[in-house]
PDB file of N, CA and C in Angstrom:
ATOM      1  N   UNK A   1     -34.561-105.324 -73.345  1.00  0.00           N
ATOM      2  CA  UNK A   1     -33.868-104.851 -74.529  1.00  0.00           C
ATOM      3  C   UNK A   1     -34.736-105.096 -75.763  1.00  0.00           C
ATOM      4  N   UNK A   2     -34.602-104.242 -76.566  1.00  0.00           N
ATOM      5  CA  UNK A   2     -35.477-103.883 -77.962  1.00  0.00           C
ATOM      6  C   UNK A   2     -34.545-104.691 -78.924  1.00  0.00           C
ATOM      7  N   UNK A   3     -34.767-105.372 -79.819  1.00  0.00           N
ATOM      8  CA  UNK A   3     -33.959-106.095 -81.252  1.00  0.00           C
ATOM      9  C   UNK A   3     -34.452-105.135 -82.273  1.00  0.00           C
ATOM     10  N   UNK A   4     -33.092-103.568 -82.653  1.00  0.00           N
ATOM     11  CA  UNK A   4     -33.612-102.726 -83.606  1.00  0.00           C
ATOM     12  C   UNK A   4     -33.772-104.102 -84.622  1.00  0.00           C
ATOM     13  N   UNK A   5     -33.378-105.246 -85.262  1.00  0.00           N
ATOM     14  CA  UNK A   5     -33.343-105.862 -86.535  1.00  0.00           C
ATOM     15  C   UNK A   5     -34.831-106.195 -86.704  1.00  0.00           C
ATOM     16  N   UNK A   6     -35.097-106.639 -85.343  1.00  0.00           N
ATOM     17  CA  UNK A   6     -36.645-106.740 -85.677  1.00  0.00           C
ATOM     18  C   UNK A   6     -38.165-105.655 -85.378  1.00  0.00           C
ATOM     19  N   UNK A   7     -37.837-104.848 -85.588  1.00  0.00           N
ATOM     20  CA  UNK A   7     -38.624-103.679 -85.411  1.00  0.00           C
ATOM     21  C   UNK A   7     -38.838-103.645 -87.024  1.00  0.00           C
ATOM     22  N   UNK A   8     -40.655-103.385 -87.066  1.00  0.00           N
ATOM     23  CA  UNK A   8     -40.863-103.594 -88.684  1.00  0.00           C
ATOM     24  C   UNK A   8     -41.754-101.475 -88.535  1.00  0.00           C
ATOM     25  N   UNK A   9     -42.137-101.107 -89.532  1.00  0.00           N
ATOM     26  CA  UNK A   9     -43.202-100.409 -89.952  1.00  0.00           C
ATOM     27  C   UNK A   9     -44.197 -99.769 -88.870  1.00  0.00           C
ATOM     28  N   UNK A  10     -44.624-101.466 -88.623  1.00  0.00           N
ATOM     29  CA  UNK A  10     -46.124-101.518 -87.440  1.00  0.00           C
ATOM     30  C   UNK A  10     -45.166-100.885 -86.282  1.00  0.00           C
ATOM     31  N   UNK A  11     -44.079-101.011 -85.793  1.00  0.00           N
ATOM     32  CA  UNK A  11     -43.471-100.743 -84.371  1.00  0.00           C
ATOM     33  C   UNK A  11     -43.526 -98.653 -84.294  1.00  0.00           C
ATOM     34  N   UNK A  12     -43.893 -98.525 -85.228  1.00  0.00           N
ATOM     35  CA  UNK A  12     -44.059 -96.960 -85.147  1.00  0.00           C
ATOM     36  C   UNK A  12     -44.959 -96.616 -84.343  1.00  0.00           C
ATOM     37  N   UNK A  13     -45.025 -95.977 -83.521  1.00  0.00           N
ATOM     38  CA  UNK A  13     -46.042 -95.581 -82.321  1.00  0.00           C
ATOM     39  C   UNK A  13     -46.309 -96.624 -80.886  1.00  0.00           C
ATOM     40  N   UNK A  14     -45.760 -97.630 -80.966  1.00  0.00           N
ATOM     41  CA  UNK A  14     -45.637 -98.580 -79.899  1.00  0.00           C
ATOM     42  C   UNK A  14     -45.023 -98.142 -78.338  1.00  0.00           C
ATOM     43  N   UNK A  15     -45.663 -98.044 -77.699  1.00  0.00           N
ATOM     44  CA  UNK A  15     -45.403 -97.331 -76.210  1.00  0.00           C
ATOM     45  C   UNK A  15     -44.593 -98.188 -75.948  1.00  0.00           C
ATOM     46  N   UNK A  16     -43.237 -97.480 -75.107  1.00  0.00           N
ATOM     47  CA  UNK A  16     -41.885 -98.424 -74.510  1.00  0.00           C
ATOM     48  C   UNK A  16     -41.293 -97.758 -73.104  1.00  0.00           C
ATOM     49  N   UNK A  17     -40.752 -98.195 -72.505  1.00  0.00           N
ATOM     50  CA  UNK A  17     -40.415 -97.979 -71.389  1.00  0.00           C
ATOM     51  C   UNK A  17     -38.846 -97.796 -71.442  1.00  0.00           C
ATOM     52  N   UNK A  18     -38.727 -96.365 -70.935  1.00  0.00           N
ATOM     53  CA  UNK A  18     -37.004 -96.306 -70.917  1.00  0.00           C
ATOM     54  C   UNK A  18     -36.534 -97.096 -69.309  1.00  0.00           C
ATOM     55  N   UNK A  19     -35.746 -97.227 -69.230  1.00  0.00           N
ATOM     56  CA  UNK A  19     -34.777 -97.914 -67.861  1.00  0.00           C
ATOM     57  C   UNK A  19     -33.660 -97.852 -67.948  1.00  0.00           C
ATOM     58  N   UNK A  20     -33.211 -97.208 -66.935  1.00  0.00           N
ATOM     59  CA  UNK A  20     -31.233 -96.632 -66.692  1.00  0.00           C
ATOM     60  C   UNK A  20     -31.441 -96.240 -65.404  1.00  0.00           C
ATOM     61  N   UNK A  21     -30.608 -97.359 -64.504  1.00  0.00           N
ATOM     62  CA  UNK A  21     -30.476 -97.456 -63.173  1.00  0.00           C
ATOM     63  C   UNK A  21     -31.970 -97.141 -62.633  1.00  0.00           C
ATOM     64  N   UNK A  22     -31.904 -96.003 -61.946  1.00  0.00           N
ATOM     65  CA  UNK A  22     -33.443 -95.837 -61.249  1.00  0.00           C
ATOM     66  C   UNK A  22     -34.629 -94.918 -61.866  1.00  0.00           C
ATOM     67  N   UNK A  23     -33.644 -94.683 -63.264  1.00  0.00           N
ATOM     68  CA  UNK A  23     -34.835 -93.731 -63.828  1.00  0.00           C
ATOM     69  C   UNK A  23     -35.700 -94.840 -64.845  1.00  0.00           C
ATOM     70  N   UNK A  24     -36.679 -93.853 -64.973  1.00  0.00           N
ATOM     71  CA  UNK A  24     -37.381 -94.707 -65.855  1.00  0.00           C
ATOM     72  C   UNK A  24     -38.773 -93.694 -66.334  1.00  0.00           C
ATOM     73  N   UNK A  25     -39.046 -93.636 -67.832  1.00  0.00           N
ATOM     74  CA  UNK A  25     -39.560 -92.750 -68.789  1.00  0.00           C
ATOM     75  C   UNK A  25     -40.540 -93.366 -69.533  1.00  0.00           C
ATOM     76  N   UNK A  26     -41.699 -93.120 -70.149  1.00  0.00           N
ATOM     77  CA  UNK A  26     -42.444 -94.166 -70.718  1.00  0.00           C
ATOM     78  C   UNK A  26     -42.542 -93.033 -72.371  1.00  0.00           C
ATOM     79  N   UNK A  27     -42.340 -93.658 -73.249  1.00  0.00           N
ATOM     80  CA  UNK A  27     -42.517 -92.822 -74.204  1.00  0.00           C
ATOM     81  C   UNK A  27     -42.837 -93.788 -75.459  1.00  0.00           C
ATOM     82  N   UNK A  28     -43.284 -93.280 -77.225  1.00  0.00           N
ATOM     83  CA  UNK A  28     -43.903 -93.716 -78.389  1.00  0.00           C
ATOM     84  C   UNK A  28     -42.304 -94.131 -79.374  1.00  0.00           C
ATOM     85  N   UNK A  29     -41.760 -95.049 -79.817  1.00  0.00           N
ATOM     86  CA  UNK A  29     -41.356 -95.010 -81.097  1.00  0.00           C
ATOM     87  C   UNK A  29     -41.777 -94.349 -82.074  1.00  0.00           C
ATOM     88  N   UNK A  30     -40.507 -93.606 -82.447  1.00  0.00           N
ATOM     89  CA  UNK A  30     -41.069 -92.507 -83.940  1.00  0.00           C
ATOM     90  C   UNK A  30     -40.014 -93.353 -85.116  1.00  0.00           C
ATOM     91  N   UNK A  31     -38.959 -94.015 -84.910  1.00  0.00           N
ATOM     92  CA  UNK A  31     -38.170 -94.164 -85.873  1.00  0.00           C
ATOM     93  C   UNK A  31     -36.733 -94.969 -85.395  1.00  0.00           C
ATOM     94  N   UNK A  32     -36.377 -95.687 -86.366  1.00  0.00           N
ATOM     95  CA  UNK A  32     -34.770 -95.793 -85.659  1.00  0.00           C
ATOM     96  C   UNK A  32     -33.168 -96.159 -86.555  1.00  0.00           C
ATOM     97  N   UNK A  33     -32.563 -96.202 -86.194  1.00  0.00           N
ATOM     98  CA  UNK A  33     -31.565 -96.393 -86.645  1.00  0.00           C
ATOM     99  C   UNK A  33     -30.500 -97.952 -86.716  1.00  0.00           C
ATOM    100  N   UNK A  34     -29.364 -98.083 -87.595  1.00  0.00           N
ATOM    101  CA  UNK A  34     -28.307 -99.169 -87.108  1.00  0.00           C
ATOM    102  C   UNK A  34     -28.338 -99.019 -85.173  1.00  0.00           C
ATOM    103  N   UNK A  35     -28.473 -97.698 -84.708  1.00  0.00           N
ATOM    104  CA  UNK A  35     -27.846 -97.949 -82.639  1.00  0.00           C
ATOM    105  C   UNK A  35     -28.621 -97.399 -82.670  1.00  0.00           C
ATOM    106  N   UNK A  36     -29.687 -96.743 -83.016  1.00  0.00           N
ATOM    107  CA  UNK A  36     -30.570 -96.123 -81.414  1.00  0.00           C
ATOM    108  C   UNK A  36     -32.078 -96.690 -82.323  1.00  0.00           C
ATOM    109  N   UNK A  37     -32.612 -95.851 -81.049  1.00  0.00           N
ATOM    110  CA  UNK A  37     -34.356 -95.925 -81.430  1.00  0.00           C
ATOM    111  C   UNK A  37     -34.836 -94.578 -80.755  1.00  0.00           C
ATOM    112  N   UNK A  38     -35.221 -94.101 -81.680  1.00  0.00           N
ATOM    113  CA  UNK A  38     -35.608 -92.211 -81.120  1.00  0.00           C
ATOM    114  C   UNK A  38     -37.134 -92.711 -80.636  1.00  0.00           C
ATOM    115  N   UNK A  39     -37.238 -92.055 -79.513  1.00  0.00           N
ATOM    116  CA  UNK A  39     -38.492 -92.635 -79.335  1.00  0.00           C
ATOM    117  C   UNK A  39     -38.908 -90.821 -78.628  1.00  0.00           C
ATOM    118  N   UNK A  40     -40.259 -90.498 -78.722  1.00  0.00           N
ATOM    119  CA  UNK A  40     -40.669 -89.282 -78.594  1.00  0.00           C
ATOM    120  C   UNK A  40     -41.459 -89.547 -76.697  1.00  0.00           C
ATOM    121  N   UNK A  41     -40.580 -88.720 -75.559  1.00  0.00           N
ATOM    122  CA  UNK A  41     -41.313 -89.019 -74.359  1.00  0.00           C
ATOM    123  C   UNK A  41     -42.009 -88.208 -73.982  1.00  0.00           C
ATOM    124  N   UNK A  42     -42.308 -86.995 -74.624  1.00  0.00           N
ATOM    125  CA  UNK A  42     -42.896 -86.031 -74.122  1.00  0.00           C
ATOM    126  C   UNK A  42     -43.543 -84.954 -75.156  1.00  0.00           C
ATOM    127  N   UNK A  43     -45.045 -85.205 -75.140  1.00  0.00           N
ATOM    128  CA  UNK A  43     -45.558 -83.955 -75.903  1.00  0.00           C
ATOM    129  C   UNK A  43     -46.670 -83.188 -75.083  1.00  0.00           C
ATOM    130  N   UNK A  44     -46.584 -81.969 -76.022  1.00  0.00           N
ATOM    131  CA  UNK A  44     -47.304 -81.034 -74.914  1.00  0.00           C
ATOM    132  C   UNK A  44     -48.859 -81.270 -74.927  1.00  0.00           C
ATOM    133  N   UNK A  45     -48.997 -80.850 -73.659  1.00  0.00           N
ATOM    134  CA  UNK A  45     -50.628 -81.256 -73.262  1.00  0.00           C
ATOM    135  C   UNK A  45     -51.135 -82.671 -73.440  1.00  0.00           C
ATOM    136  N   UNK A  46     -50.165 -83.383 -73.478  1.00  0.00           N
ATOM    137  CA  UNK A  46     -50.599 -85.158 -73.814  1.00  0.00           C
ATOM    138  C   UNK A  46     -51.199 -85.326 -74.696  1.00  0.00           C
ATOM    139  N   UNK A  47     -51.014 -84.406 -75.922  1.00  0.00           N
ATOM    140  CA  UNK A  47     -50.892 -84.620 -77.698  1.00  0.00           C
ATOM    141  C   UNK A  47     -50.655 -86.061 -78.272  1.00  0.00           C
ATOM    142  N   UNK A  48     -50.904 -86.735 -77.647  1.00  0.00           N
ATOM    143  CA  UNK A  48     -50.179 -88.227 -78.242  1.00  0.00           C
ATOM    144  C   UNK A  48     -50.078 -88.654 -79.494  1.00  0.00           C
ATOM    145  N   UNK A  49     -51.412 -88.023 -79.658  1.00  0.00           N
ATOM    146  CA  UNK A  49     -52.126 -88.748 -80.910  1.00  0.00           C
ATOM    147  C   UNK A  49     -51.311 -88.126 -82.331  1.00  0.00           C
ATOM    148  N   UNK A  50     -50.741 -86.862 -82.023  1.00  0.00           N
ATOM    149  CA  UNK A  50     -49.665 -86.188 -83.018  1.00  0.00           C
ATOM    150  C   UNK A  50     -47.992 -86.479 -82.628  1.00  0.00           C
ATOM    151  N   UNK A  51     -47.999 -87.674 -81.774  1.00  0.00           N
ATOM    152  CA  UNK A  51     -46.390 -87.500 -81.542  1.00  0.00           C
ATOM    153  C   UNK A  51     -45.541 -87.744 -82.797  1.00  0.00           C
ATOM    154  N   UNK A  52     -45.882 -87.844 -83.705  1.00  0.00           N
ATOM    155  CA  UNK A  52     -44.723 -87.653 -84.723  1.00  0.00           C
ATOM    156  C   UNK A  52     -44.370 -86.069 -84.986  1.00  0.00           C
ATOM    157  N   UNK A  53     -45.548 -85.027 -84.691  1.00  0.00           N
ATOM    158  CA  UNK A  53     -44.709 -83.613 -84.815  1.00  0.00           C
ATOM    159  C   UNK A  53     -43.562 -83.340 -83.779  1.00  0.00           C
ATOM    160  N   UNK A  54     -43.201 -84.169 -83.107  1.00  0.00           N
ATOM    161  CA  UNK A  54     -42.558 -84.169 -81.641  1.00  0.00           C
ATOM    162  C   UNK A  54     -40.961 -84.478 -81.826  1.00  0.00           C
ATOM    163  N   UNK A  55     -39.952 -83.829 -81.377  1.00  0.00           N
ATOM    164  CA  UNK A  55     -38.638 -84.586 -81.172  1.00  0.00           C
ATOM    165  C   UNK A  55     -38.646 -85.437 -80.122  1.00  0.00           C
ATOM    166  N   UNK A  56     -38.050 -86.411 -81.046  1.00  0.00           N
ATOM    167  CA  UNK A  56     -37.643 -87.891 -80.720  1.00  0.00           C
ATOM    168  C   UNK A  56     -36.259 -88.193 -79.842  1.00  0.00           C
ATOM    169  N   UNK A  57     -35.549 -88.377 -79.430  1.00  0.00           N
ATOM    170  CA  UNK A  57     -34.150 -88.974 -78.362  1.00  0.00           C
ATOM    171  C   UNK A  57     -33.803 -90.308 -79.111  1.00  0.00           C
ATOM    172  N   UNK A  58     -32.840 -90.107 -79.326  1.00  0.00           N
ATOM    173  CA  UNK A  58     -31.999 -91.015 -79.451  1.00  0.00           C
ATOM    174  C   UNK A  58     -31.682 -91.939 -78.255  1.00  0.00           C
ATOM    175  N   UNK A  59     -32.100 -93.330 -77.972  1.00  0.00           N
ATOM    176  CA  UNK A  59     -32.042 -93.574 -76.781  1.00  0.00           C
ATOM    177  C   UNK A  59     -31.684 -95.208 -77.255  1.00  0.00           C
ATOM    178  N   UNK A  60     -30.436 -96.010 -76.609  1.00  0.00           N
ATOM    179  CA  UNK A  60     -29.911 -97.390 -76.814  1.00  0.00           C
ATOM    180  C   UNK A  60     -31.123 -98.093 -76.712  1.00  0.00           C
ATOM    181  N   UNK A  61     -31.285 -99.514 -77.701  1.00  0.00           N
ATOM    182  CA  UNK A  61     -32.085-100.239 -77.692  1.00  0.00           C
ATOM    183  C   UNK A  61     -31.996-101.015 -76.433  1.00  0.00           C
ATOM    184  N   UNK A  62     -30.812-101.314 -75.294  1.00  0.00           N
ATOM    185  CA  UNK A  62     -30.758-102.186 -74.221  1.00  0.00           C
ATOM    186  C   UNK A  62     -30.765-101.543 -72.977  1.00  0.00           C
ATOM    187  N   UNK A  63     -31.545-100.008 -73.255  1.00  0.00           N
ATOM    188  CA  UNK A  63     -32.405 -99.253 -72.019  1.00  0.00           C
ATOM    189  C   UNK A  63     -33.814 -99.681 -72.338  1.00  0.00           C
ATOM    190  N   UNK A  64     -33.889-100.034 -73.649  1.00  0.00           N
ATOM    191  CA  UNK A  64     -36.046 -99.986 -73.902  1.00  0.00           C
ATOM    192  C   UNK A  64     -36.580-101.213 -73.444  1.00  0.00           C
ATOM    193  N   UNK A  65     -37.199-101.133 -73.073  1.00  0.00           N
ATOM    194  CA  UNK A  65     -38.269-102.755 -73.742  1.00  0.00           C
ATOM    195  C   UNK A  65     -40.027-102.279 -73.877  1.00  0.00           C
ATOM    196  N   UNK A  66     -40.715-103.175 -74.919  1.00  0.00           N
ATOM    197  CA  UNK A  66     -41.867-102.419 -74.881  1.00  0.00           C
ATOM    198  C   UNK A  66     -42.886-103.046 -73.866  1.00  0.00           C
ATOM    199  N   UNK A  67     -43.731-101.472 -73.560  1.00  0.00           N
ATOM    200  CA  UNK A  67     -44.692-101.416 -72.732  1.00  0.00           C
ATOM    201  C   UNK A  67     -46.058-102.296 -72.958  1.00  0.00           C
ATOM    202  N   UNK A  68     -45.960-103.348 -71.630  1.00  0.00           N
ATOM    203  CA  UNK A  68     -46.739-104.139 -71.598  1.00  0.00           C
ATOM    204  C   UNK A  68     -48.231-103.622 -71.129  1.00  0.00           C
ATOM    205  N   UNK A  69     -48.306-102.605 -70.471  1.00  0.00           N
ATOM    206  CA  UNK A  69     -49.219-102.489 -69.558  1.00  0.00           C
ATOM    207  C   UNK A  69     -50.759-102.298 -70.589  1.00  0.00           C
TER     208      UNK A  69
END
């Protein structure tokens, strides 16, 4: 689980890992809110480096945690 309270500035672009039951998604923080954290999982051609032109998901902070790898 992600603590939106402590997510600063720097957490913009930070690779995170979604998890809900057996799925599981690896995607960038673009932004977030009081309940979610939109995080962008998919851009085309593996654009990464522009994922802020990208829609973001609204996705619960106690599906994320960030990507260690």
């Amino acid at each position: 689980m992600i603590d939106i309270n402590s997510l600063t500035e720097r957490d913009v672009g930070t690779w995170v890992i979604y998890r809900k039951g057996a799925r599981t998604n690896r995607g960038r923080i673009l932004r977030w809110s009081n309940r979610y954290i939109y995080v962008v999982y998919w851009c085309a051609t593996k654009d990464w480096k522009n994922f802020k032109d990208y829609t973001a998901t609204p996705t619960p902070p106690e599906d994320l945690e960030f990507d260690m790898s």
